[in-house]
PDB file of N, CA and C in Angstrom:
ATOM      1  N   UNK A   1      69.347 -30.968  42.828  1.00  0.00           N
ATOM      2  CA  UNK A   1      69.243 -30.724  44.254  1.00  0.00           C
ATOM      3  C   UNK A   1      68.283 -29.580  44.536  1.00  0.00           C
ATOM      4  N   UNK A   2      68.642 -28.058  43.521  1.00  0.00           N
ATOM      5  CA  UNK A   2      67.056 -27.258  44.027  1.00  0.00           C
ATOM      6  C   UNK A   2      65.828 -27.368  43.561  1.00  0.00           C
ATOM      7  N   UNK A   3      65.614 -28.635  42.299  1.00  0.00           N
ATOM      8  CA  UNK A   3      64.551 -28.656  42.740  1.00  0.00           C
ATOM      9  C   UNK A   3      63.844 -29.917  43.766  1.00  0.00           C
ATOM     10  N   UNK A   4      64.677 -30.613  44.017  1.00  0.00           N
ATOM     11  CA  UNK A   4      63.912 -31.708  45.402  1.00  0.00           C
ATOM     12  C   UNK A   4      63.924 -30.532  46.629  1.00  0.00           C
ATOM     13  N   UNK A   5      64.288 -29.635  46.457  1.00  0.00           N
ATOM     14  CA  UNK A   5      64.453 -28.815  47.899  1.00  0.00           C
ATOM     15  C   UNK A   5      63.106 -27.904  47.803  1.00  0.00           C
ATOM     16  N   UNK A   6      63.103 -27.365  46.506  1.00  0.00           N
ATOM     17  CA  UNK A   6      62.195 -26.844  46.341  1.00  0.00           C
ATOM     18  C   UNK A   6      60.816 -27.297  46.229  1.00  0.00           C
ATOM     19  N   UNK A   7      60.586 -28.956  45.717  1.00  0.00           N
ATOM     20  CA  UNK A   7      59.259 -29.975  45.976  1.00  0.00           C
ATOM     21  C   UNK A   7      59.085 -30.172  47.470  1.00  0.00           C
ATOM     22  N   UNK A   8      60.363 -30.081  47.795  1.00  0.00           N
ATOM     23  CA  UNK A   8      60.156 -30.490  49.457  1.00  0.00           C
ATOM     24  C   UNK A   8      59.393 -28.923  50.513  1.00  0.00           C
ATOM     25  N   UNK A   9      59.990 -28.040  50.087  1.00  0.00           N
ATOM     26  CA  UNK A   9      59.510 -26.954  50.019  1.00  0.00           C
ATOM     27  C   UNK A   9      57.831 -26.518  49.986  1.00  0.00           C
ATOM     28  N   UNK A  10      57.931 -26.883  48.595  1.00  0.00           N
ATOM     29  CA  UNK A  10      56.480 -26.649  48.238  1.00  0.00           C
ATOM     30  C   UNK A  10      55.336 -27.605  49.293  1.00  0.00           C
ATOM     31  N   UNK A  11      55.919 -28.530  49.247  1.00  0.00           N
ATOM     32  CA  UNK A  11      55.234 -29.627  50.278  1.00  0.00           C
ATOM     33  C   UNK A  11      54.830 -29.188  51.513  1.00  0.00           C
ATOM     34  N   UNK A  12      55.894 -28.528  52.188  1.00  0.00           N
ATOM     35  CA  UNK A  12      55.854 -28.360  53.635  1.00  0.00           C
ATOM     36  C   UNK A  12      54.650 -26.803  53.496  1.00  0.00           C
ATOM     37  N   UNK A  13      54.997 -25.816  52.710  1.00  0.00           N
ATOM     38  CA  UNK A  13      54.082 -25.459  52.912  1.00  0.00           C
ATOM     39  C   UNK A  13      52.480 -25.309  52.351  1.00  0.00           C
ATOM     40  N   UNK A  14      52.194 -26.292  51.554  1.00  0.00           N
ATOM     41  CA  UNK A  14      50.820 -26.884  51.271  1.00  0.00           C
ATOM     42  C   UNK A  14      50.319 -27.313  52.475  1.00  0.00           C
ATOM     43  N   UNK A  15      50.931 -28.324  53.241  1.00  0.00           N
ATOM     44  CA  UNK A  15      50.136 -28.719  54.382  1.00  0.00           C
ATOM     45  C   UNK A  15      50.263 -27.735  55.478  1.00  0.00           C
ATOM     46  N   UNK A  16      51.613 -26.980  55.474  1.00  0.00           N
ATOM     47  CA  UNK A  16      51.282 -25.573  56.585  1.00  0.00           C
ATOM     48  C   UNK A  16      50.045 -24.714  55.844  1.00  0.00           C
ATOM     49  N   UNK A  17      49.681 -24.634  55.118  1.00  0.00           N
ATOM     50  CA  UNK A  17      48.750 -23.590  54.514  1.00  0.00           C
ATOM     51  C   UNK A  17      47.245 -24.287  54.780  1.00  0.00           C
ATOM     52  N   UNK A  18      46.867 -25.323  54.860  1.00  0.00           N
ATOM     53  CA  UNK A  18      45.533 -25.451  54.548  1.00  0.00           C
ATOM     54  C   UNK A  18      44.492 -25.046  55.621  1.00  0.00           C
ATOM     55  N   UNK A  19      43.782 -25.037  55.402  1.00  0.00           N
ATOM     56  CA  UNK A  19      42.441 -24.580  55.837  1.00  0.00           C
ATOM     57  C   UNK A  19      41.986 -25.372  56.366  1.00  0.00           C
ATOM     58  N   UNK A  20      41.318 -25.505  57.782  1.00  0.00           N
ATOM     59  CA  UNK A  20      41.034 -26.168  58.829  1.00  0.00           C
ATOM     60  C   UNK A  20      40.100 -25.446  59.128  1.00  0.00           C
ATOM     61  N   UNK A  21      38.624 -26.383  58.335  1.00  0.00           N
ATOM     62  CA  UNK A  21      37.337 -25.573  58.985  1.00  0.00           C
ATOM     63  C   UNK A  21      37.240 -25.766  60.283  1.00  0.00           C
ATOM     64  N   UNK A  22      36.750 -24.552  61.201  1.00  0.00           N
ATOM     65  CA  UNK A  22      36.999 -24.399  62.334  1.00  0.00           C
ATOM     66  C   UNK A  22      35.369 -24.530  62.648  1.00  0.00           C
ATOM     67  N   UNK A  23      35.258 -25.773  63.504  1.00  0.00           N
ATOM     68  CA  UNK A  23      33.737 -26.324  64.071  1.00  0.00           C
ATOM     69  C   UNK A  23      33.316 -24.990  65.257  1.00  0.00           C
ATOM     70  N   UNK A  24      32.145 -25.008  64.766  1.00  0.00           N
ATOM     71  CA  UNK A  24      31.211 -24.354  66.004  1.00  0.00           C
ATOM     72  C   UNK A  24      30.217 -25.454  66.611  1.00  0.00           C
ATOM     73  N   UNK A  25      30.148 -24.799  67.689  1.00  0.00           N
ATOM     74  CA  UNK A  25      28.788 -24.896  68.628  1.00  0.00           C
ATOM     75  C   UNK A  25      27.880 -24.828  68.570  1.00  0.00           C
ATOM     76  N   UNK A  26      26.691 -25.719  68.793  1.00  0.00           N
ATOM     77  CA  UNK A  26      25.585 -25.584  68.333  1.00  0.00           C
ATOM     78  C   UNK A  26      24.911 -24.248  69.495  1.00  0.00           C
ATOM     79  N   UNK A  27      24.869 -24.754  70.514  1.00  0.00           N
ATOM     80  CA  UNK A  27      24.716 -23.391  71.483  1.00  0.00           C
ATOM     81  C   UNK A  27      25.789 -22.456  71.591  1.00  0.00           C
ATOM     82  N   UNK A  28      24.938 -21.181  70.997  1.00  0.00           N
ATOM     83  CA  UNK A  28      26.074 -20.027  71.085  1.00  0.00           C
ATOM     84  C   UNK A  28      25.908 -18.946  72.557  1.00  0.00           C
ATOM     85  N   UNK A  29      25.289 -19.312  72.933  1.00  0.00           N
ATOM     86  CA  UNK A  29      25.547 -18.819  74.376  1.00  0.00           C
ATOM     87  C   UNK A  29      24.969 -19.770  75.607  1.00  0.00           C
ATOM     88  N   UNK A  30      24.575 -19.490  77.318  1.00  0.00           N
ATOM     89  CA  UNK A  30      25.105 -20.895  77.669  1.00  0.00           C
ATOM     90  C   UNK A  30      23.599 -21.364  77.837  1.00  0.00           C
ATOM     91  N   UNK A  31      22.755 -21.115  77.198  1.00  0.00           N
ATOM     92  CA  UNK A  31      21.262 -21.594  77.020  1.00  0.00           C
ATOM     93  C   UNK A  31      20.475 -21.678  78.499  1.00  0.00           C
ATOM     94  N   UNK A  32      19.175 -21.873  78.507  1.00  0.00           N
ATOM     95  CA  UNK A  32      18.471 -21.565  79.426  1.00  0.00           C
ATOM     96  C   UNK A  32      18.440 -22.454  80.759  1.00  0.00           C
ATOM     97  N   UNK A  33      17.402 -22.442  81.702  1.00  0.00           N
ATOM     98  CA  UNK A  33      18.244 -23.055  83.239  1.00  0.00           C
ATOM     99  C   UNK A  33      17.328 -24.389  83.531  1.00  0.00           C
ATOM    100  N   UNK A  34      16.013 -23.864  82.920  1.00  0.00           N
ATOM    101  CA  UNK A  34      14.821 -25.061  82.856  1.00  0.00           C
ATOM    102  C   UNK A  34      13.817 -25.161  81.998  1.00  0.00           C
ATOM    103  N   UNK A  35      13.053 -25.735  81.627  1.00  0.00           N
ATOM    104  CA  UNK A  35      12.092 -25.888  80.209  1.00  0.00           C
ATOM    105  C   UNK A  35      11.117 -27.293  80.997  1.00  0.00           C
ATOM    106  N   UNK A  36       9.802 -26.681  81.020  1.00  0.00           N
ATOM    107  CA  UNK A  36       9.122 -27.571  81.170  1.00  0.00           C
ATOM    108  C   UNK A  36       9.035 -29.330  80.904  1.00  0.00           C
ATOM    109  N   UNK A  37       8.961 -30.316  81.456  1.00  0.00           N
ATOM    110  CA  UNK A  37       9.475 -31.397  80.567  1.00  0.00           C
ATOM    111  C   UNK A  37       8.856 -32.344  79.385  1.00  0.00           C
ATOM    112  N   UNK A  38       7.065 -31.863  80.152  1.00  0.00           N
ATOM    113  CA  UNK A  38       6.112 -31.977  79.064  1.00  0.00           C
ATOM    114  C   UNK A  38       6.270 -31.783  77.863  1.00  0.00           C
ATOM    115  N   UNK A  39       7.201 -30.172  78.042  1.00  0.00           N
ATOM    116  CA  UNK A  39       7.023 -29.621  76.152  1.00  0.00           C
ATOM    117  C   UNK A  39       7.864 -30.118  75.579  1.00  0.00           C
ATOM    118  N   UNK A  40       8.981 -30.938  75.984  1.00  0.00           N
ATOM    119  CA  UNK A  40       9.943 -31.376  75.296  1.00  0.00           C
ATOM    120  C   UNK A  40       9.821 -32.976  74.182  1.00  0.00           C
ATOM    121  N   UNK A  41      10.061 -32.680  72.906  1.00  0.00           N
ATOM    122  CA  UNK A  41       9.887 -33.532  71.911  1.00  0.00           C
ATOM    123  C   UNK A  41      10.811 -34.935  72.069  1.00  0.00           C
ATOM    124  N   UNK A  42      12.474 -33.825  72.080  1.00  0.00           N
ATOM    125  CA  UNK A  42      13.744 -35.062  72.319  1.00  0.00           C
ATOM    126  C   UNK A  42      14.888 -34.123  72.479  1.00  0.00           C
ATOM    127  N   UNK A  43      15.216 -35.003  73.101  1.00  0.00           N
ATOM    128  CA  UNK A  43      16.721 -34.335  74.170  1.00  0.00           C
ATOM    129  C   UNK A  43      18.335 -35.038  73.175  1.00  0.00           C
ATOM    130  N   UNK A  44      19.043 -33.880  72.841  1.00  0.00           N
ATOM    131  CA  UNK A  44      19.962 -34.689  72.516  1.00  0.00           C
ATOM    132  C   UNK A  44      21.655 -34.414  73.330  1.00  0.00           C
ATOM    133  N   UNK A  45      22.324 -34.887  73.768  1.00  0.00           N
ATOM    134  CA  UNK A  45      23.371 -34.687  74.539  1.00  0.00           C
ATOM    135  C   UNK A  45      24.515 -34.646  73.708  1.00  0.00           C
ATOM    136  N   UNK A  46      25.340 -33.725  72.969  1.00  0.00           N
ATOM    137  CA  UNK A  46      26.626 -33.452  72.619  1.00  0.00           C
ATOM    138  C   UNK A  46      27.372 -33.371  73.848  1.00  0.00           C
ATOM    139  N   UNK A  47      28.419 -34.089  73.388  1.00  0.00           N
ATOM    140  CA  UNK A  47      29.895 -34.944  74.030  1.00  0.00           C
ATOM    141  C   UNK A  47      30.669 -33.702  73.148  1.00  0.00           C
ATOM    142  N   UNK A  48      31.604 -32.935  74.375  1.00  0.00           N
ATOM    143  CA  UNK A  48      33.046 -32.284  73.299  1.00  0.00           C
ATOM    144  C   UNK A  48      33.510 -32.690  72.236  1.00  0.00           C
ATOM    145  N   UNK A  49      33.791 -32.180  71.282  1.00  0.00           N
ATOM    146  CA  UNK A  49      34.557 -32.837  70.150  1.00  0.00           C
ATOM    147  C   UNK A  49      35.488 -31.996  69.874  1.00  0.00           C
ATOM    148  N   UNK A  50      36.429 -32.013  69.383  1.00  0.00           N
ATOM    149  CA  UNK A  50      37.357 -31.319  67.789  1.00  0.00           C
ATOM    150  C   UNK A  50      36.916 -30.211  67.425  1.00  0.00           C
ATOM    151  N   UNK A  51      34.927 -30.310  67.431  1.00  0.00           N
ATOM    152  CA  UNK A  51      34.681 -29.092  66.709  1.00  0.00           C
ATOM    153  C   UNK A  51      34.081 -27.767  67.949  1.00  0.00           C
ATOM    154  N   UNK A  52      34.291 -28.599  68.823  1.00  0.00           N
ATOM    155  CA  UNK A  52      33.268 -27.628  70.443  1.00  0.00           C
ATOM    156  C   UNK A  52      33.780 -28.382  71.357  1.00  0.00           C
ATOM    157  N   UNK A  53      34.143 -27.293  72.509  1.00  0.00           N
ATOM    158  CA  UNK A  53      34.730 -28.379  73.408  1.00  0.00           C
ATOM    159  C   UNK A  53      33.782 -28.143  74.715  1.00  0.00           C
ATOM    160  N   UNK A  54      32.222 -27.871  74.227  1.00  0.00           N
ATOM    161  CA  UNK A  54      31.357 -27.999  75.296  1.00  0.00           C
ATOM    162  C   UNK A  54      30.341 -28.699  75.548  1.00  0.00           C
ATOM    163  N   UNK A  55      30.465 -29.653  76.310  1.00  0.00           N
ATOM    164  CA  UNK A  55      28.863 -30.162  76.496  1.00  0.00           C
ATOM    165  C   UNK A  55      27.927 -29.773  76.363  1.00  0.00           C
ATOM    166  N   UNK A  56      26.981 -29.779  75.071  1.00  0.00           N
ATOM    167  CA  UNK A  56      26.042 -29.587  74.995  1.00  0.00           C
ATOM    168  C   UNK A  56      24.605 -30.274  75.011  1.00  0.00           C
ATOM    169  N   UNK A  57      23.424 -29.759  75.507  1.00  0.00           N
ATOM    170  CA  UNK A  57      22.577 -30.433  75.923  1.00  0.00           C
ATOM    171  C   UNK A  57      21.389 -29.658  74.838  1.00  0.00           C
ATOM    172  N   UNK A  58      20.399 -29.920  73.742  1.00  0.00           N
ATOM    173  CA  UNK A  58      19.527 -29.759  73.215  1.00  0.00           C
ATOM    174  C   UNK A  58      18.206 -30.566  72.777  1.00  0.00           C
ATOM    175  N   UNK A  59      17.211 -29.652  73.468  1.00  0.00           N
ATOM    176  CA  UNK A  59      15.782 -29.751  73.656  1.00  0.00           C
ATOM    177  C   UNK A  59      15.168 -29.219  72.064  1.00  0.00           C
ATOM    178  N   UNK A  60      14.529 -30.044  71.654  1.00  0.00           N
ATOM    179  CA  UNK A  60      13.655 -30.025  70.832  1.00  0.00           C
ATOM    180  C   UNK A  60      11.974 -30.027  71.185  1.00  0.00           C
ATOM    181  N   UNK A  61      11.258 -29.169  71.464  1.00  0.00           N
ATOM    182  CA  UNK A  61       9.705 -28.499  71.568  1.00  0.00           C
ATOM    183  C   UNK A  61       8.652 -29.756  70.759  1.00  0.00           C
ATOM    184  N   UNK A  62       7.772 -30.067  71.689  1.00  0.00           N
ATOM    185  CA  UNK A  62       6.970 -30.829  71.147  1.00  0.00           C
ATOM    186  C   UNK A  62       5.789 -29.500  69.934  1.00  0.00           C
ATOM    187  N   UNK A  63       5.840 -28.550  70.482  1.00  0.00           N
ATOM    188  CA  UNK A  63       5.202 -27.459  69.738  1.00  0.00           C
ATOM    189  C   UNK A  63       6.518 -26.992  68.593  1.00  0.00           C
ATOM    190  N   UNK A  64       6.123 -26.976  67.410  1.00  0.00           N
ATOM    191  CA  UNK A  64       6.629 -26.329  66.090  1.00  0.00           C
ATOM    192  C   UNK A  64       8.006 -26.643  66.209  1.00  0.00           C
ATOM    193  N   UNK A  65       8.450 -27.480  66.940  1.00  0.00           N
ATOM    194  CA  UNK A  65      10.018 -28.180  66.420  1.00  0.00           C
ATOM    195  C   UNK A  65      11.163 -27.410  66.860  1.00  0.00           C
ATOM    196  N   UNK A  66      11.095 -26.337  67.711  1.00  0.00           N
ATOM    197  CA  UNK A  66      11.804 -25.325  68.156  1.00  0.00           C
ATOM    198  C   UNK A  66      13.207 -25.816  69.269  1.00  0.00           C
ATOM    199  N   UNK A  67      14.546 -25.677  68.770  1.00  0.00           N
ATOM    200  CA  UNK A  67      15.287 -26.106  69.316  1.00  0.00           C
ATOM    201  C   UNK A  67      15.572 -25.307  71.011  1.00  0.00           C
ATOM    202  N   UNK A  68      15.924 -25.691  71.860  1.00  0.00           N
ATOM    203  CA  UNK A  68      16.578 -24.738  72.737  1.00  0.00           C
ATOM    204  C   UNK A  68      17.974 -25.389  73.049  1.00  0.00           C
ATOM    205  N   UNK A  69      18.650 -24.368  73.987  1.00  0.00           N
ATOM    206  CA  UNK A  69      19.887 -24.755  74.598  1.00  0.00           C
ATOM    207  C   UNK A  69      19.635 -25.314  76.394  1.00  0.00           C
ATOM    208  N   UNK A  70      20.261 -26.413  76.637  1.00  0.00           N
ATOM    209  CA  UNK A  70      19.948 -26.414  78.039  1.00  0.00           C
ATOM    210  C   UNK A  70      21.370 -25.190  78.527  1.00  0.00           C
ATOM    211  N   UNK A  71      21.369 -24.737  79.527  1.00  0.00           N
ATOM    212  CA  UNK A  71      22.148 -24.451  80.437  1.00  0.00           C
ATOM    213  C   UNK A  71      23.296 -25.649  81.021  1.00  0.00           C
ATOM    214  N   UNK A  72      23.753 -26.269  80.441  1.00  0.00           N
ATOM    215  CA  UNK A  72      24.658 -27.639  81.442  1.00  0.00           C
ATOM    216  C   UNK A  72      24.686 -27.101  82.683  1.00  0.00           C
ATOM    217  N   UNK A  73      25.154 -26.026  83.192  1.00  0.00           N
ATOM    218  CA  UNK A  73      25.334 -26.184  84.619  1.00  0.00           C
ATOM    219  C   UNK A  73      24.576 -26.229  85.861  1.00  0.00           C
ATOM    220  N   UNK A  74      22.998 -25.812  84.741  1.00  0.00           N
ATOM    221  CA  UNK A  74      22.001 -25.857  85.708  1.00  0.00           C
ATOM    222  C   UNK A  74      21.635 -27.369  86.463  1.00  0.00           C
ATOM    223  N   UNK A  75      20.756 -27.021  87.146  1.00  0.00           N
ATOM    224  CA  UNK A  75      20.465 -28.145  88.123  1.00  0.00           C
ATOM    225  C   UNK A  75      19.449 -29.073  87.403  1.00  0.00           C
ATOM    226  N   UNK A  76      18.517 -28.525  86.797  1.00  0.00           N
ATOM    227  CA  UNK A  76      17.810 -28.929  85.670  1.00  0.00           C
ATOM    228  C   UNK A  76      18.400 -29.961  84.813  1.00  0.00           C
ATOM    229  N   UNK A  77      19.152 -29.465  84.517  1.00  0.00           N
ATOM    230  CA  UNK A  77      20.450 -29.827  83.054  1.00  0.00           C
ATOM    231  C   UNK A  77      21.084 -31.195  84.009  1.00  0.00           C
ATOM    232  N   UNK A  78      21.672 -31.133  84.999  1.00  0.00           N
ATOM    233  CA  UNK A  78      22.560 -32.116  85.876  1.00  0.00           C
ATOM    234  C   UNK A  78      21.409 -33.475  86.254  1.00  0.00           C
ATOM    235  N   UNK A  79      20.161 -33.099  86.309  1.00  0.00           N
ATOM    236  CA  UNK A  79      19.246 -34.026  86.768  1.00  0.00           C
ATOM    237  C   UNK A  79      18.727 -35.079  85.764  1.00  0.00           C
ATOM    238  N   UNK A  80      18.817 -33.781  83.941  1.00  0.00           N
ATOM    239  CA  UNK A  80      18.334 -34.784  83.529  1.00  0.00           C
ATOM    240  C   UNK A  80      19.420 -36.033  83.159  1.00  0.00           C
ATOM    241  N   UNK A  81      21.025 -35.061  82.877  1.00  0.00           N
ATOM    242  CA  UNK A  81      21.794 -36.319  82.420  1.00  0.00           C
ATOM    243  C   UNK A  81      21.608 -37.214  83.064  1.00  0.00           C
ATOM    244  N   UNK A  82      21.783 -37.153  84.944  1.00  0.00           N
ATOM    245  CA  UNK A  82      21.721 -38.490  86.025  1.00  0.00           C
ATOM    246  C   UNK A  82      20.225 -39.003  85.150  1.00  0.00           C
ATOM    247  N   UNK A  83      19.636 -38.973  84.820  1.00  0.00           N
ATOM    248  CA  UNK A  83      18.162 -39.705  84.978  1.00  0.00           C
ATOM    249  C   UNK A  83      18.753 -40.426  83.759  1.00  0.00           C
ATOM    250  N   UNK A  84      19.063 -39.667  82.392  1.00  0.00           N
ATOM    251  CA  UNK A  84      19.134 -40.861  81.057  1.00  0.00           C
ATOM    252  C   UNK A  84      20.413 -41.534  81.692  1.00  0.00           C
ATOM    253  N   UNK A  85      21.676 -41.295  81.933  1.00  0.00           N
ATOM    254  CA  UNK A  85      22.531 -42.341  82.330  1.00  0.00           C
ATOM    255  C   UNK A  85      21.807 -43.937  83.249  1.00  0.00           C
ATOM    256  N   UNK A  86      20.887 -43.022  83.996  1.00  0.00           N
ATOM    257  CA  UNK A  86      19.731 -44.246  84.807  1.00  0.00           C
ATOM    258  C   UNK A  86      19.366 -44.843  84.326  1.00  0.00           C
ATOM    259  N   UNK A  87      18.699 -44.710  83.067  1.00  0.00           N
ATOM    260  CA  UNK A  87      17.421 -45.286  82.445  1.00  0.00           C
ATOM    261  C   UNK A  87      18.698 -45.936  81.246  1.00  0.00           C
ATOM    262  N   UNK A  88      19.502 -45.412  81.017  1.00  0.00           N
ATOM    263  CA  UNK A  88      20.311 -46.321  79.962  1.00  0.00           C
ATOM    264  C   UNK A  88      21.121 -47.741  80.889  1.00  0.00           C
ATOM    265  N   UNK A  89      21.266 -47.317  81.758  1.00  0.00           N
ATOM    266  CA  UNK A  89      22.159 -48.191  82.608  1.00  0.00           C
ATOM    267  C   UNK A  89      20.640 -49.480  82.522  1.00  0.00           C
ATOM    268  N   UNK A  90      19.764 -49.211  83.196  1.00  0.00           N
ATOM    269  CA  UNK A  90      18.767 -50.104  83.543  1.00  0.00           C
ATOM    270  C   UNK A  90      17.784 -50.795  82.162  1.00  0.00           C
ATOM    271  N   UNK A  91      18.247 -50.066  81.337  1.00  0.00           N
ATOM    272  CA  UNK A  91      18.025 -50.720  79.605  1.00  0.00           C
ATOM    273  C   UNK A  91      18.745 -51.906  79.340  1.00  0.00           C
ATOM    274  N   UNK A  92      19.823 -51.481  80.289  1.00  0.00           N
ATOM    275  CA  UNK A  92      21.347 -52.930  79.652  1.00  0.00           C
ATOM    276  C   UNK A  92      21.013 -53.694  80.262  1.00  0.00           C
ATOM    277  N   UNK A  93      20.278 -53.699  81.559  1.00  0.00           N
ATOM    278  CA  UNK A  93      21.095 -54.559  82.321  1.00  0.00           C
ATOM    279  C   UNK A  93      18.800 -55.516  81.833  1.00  0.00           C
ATOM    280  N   UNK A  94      18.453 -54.958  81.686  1.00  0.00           N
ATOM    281  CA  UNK A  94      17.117 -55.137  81.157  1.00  0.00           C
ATOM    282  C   UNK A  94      17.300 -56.364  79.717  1.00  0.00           C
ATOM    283  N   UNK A  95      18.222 -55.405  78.797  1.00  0.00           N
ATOM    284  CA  UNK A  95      18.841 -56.637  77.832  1.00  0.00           C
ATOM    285  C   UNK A  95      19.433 -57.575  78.330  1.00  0.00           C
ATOM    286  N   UNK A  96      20.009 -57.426  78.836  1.00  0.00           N
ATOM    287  CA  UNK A  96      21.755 -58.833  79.413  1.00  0.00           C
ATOM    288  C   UNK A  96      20.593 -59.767  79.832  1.00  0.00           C
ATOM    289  N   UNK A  97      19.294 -59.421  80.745  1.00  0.00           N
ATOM    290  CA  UNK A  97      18.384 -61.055  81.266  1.00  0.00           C
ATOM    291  C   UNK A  97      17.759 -61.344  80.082  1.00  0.00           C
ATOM    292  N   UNK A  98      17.162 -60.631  79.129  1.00  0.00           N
ATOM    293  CA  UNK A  98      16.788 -60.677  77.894  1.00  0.00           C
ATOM    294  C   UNK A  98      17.362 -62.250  76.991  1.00  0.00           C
ATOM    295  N   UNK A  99      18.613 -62.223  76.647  1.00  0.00           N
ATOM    296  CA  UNK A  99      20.196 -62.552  76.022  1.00  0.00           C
ATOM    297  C   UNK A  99      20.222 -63.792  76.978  1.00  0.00           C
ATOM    298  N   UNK A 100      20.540 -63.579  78.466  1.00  0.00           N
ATOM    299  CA  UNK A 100      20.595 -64.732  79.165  1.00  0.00           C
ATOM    300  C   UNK A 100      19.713 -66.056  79.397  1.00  0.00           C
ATOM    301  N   UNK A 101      18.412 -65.348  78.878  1.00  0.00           N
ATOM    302  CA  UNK A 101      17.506 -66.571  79.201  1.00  0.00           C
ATOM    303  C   UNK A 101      17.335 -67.387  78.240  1.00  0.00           C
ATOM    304  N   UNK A 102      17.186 -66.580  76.939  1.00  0.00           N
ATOM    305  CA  UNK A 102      18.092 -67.772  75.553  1.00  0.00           C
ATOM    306  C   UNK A 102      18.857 -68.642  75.835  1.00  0.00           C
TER     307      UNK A 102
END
């Protein structure tokens, strides 16, 4: 009996003990408000996760590969998501007549 108490034991705290790498953010502070759109290489949009629970928005520099942070709350930042949600929406619906006329 002490030792199933004690396997059971040991058990409970192996999984209380472990180590849970703790995710960061790629933007560590809340990044800038506007960035020319010319200079921009490619835009990538982080969705919250597990490891950050902030929307993040990152610009990649058509000059030397240089990452930035957008600002999300800027107006900048709000315009471009509406525009790719636009242009993705009007991609689908661009495929679906694509598909249909087959």
């Amino acid at each position: 009996m002490r030792s199933a108490a004690f396997i059971l034991l040991a058990c409970l705290l192996s999984v209380n003990g472990m180590v849970i790498p703790r995710g960061r953010c790629q933007c560590m502070d809340t990044g800038i408000d506007f960035i020319r759109p010319k200079l921009i290489e490619k835009i990538e949009v982080l969705s919250p996760s597990l490891s950050c629970e902030h929307l993040e928005i990152i610009v990649t520099l058509k000059e030397g590969g240089e990452q930035k942070c957008l600002n999300t709350h800027s107006h900048f930042a709000k315009n471009l998501i509406k525009n790719m949600e636009k242009d993705k929406r009007s991609n689908a619906r661009r495929d679906e007549k694509k598909h249909s006329v087959h």
